[in-house]
Protein backbone atom coordinates (compact mmCIF):
# COMPACT_ATOMS: atom_id res chain seq x y z
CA UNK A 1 -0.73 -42.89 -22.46
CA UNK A 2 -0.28 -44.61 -19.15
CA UNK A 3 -1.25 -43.33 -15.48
CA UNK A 4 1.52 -45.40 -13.31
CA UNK A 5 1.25 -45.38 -9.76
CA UNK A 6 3.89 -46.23 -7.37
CA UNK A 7 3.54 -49.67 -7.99
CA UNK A 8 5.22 -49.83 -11.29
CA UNK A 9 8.92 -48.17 -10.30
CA UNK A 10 11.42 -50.62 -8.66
CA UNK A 11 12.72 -47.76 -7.16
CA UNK A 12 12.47 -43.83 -6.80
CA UNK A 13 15.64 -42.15 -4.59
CA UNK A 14 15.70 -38.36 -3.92
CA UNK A 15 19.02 -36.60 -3.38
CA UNK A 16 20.10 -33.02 -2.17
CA UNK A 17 22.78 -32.13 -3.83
CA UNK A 18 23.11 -28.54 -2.53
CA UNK A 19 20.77 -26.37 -1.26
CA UNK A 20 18.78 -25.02 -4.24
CA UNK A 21 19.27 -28.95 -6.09
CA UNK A 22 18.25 -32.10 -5.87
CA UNK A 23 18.70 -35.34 -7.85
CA UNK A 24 15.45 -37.87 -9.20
CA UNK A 25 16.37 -40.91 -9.77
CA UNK A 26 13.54 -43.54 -11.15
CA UNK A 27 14.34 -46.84 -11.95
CA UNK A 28 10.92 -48.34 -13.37
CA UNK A 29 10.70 -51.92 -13.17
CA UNK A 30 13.17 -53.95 -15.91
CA UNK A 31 14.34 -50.94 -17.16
CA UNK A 32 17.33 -48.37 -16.83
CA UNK A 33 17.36 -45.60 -14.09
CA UNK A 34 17.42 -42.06 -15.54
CA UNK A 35 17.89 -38.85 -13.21
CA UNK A 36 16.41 -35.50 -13.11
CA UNK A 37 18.04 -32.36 -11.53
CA UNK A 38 15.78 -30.20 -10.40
CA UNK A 39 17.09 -26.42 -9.35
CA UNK A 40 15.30 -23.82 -7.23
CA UNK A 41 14.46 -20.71 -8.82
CA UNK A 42 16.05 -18.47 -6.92
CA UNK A 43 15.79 -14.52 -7.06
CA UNK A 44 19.32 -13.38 -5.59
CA UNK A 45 19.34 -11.40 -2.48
CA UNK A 46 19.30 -7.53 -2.47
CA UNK A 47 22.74 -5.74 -2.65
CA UNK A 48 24.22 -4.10 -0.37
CA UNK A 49 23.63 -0.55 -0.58
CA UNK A 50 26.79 1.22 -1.23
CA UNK A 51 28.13 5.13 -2.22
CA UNK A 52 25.45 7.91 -1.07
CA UNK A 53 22.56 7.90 -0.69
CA UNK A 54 19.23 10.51 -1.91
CA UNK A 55 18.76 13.66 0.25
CA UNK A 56 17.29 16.35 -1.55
CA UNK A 57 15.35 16.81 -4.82
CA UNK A 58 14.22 20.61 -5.32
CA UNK A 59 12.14 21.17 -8.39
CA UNK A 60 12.00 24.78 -9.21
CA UNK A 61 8.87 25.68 -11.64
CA UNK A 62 9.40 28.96 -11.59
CA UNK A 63 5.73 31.21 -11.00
CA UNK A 64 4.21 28.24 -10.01
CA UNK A 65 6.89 27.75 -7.25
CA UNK A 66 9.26 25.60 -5.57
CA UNK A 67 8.79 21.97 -4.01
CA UNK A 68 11.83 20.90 -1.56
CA UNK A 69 11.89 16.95 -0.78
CA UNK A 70 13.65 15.51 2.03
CA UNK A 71 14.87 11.98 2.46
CA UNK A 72 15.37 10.87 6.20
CA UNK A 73 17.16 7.15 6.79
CA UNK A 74 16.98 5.04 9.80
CA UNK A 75 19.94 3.27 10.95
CA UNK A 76 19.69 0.27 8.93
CA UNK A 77 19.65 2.62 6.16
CA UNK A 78 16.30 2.27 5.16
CA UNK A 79 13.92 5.50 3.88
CA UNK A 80 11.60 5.94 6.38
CA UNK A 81 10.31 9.75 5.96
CA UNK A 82 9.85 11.89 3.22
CA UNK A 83 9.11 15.47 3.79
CA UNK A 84 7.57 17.71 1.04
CA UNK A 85 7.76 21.47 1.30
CA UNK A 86 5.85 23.23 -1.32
CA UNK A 87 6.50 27.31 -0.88
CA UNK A 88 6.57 26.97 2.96
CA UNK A 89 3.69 24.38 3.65
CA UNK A 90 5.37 21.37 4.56
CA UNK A 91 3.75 17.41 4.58
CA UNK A 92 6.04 15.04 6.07
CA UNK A 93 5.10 10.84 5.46
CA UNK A 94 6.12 8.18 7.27
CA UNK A 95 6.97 4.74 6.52
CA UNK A 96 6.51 2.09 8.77
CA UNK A 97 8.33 -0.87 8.78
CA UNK A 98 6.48 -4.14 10.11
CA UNK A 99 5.48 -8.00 9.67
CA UNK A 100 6.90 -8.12 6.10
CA UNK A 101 4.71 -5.21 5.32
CA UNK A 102 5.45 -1.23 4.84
CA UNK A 103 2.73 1.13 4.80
CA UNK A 104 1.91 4.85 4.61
CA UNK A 105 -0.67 7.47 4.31
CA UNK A 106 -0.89 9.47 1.25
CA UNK A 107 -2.80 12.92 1.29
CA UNK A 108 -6.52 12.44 -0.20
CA UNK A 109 -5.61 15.17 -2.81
CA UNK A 110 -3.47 12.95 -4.46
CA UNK A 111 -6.31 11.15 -5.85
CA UNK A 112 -8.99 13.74 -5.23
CA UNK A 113 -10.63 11.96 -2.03
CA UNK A 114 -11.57 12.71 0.86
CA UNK A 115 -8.85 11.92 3.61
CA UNK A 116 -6.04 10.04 4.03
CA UNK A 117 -5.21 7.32 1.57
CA UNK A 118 -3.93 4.31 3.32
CA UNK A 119 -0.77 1.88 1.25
CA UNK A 120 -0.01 -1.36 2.89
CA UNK A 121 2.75 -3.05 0.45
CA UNK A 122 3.12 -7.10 1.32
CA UNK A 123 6.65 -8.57 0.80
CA UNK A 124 8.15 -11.24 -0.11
CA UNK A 125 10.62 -13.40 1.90
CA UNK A 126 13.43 -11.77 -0.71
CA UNK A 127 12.13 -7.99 0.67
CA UNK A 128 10.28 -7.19 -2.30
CA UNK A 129 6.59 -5.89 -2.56
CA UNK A 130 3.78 -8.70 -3.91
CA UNK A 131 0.85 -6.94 -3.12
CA UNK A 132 -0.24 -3.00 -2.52
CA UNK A 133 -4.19 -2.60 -0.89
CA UNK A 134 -5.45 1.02 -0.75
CA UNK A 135 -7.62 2.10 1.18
CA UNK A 136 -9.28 5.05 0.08
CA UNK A 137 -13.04 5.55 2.59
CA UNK A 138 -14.58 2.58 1.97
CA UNK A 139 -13.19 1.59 -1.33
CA UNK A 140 -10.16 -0.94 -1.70
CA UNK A 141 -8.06 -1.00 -5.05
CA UNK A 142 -5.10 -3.83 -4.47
CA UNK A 143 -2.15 -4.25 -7.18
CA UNK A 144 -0.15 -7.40 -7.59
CA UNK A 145 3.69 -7.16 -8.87
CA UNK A 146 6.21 -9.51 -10.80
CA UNK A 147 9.58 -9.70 -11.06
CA UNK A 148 12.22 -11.86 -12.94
CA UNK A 149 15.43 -13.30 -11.56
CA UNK A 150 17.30 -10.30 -11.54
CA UNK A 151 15.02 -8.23 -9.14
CA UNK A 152 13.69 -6.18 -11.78
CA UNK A 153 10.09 -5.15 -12.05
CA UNK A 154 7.88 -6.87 -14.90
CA UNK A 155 4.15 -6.49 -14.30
CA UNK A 156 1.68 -4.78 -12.28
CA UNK A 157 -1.58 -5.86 -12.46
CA UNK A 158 -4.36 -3.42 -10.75
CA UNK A 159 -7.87 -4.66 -9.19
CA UNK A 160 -10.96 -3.34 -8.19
CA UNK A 161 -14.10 -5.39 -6.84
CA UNK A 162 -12.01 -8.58 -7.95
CA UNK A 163 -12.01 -7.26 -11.64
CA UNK A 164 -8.60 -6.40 -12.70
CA UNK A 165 -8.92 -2.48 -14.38
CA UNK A 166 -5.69 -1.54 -15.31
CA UNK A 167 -1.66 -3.46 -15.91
CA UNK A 168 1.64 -2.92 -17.32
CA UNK A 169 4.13 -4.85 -18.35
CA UNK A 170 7.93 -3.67 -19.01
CA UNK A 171 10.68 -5.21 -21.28
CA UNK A 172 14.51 -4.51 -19.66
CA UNK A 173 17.62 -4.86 -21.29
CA UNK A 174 21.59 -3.84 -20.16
CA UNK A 175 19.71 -3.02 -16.70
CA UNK A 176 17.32 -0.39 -17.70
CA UNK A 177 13.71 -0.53 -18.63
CA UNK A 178 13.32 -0.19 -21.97
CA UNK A 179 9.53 -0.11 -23.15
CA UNK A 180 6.43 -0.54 -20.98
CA UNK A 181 3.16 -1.05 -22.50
CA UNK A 182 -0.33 -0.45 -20.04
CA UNK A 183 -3.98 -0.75 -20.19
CA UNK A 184 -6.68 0.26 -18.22
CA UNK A 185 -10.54 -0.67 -18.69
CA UNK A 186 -12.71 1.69 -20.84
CA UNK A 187 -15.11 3.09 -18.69
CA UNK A 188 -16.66 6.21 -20.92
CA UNK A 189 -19.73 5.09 -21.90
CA UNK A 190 -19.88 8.31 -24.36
CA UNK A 191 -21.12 7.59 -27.57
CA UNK A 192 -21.54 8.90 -31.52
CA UNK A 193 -24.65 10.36 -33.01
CA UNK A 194 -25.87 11.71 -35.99
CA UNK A 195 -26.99 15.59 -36.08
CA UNK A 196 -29.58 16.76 -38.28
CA UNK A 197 -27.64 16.46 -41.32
CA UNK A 198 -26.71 13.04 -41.43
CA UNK A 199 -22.80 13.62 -39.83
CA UNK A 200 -21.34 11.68 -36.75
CA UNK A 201 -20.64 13.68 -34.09
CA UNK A 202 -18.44 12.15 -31.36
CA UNK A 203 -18.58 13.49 -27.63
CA UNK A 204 -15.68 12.32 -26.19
CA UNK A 205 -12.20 12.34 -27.65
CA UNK A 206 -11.24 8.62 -27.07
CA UNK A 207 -7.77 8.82 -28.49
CA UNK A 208 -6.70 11.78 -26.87
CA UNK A 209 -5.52 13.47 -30.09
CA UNK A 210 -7.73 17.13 -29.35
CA UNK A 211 -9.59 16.52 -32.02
CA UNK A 212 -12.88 15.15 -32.78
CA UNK A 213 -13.30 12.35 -35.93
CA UNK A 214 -13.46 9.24 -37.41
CA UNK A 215 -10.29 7.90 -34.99
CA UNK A 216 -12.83 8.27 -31.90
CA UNK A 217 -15.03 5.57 -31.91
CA UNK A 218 -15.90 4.15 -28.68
CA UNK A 219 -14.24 1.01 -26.97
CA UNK A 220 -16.63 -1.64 -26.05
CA UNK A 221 -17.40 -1.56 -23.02
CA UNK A 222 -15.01 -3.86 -21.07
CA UNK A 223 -12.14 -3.10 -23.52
CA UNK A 224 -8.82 -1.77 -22.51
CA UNK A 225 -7.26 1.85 -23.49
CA UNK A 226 -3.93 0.88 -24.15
CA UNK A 227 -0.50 3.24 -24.49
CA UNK A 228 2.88 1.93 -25.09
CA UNK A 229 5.87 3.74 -23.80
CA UNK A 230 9.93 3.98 -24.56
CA UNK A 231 12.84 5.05 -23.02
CA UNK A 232 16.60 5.90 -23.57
CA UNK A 233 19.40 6.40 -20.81
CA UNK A 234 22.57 8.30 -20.03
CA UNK A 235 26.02 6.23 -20.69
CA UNK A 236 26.15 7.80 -16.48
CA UNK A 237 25.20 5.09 -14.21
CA UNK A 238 22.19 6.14 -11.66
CA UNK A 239 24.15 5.20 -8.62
CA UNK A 240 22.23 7.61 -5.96
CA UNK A 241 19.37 4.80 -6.91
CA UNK A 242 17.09 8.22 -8.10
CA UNK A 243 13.34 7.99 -9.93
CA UNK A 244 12.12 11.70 -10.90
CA UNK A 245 8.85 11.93 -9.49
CA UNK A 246 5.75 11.43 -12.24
CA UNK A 247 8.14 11.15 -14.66
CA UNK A 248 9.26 7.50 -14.03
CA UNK A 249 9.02 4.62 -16.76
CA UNK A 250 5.35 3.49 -16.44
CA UNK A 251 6.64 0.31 -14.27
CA UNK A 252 7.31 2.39 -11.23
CA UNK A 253 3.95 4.74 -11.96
CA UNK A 254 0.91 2.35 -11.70
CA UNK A 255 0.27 3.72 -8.23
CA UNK A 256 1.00 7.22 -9.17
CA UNK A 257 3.27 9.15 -6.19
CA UNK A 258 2.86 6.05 -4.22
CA UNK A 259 4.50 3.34 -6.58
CA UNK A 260 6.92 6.22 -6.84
CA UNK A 261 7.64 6.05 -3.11
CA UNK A 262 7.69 2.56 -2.73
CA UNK A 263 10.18 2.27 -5.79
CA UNK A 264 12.44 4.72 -3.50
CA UNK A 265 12.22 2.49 -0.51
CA UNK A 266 13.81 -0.35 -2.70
CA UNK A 267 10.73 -2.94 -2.44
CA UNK A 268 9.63 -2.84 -5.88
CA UNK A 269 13.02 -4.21 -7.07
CA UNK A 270 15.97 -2.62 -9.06
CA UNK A 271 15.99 0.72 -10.31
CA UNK A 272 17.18 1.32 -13.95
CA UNK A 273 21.20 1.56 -13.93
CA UNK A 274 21.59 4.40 -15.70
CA UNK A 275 19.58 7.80 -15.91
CA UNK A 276 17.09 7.86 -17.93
CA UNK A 277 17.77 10.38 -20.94
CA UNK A 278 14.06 10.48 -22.31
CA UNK A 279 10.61 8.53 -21.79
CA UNK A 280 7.21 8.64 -23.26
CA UNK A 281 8.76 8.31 -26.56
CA UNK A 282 10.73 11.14 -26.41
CA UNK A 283 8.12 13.77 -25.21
CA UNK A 284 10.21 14.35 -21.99
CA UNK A 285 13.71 14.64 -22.05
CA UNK A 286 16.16 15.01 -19.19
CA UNK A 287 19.42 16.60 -18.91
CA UNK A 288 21.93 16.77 -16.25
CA UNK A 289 24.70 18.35 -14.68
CA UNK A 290 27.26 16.41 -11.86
CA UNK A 291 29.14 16.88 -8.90
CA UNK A 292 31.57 13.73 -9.42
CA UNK A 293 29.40 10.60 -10.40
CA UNK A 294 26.20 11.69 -9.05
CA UNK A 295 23.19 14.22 -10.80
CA UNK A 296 23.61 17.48 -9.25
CA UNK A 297 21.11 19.33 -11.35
CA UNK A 298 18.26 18.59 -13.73
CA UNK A 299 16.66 19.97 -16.55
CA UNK A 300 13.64 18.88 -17.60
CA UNK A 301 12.01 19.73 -21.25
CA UNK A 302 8.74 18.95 -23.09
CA UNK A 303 8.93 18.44 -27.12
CA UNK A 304 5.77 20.27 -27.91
CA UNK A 305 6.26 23.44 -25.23
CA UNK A 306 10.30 23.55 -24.26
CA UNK A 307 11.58 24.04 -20.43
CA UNK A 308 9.21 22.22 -18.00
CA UNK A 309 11.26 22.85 -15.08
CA UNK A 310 14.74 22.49 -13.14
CA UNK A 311 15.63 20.87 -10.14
CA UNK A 312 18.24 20.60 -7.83
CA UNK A 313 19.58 17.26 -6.14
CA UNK A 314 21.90 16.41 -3.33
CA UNK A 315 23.26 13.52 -1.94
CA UNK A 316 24.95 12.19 1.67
């Protein structure tokens, strides 16, 4: 092998040939020119929203009561509040717009702190989120997201003091997100011991199977808990661009109610094309009812325990 420096080429020319191509062409000394293209990669621009748009879901859960949300658009169509009304108590978020970023405050509750938990999504010059830093007191959790050509979300990768504690990564096909498989870093430091005659006894079930054997032996510390997902879809196409909240694929759930939100906004890519029909391999499944080709109602069911709830959803 042969470092070559500038010196050996008779002559290197550089054309555009459009705006995401150019041409190399080398021509070393005594020898034949060849020519590499080289093409931009190039993720294509956002559509242009069309049909209605979200402006209601109302999830009825029966004794445990009724949550209302409302979507409110600006004029360039963009989501910019979301008001929650859960049996007469309403919370109403805003999203700010600004600098390539988008931000909002999340109620502590939502992750059992203290206060207000401040999102500030970074974008991209294509309009979609690169980075998420929380803020939650003094503590700062950032996330980092990928996405292939087609706009659609691949990876999510989740840090804390510079470590990265948690991911997932999601495999599309025909549009929709099809499986997602996530980690996040074993923290338990639980372990085994032996009672007085002679049998393991494990304090903590590590599988999360309700029962207490052989299957729970501790991760190393440092070692991921890992889950794998799948999910099936309506031949109905989602066009009101709708995500159920915490019952997404896994993709648009890293960030719990706020990955949700930001998926709603349109800045962590595509949404799946169709409705989704069932996810965590099958334990949920969704059913629903139209008012010409968008969801009008929702019915929501739980393979081990039946009816989880039923909702209500309206468009403009």
């Amino acid at each position: 092998m042969r470092i070559l420096s500038l010196t050996d080429f008779g002559k290197i020319e550089i054309k555009d040939i459009k705006q995401t191509e150019s041409e190399i062409t080398i021509t070393p000394t005594g020898k034949d020119p060849f020519t590499v293209t080289t093409t931009e990669q190039k993720i294509e621009t956002p559509p242009t929203r069309t049909g209605k748009r979200l402006k209601t879901y109302t999830p009825d859960f029966g004794d445990e009561g009724v949550m209302n949300y409302t979507f409110t658009y600006d004029d360039k169509n963009r989501l910019v509040k979301l008001s929650v009304d859960i049996d007469g108590k309403t919370q109403e978020l805003s999203i700010k717009y600004e600098n390539q970023k988008i931000s909002f405050d999340l109620p502590g509750e939502e992750l059992e702190a203290t206060g207000n938990i401040a999102c500030t999504y970074t974008l991209n010059t294509a309009g979609l989120a690169t980075d998420l830093q929380v803020k939650i007191g003094k503590a700062i959790i950032t996330q980092r997201y990928t996405y292939n050509n087609a706009r659609q979300l691949i990876s999510v990768r989740r840090y804390e003091g510079g470590e990265m504690t948690a991911y997932c990564n999601a495999v599309w096909e025909n549009g929709n997100v099809t499986s997602t498989i996530s980690g996040s870093k074993h923290i338990c430091t639980d372990k085994s011991y032996q009672d007085n005659e002679g049998n393991t006894v494990y304090v903590h079930d590590h599988n999360q199977d309700n029962k207490f054997d052989d299957n729970d032996k501790a991760l190393a510390p440092g070692a991921y808990d890992t889950h794998s997902s799948a999910y099936t879809y309506t031949a109905e196409k989602n066009k009101g661009g709708f995500l159920i909240p915490t019952y997404s694929p896994d993709i648009f759930d890293m960030f719990d109610f706020g990955d949700w939100l930001a998926a709603m906004t349109g800045i962590l890519g595509k949404l799946p094309e169709n409705l989704n029909k069932d996810n965590s391999n099958g334990f949920f499944t969704f059913a629903y009812t139209f008012e010409g080709d968008y969801p009008r109602t929702l019915q929501v069911n739980a393979k081990e325990h039946g009816e989880e709830f039923k909702a209500t959803i309206t468009f403009e």
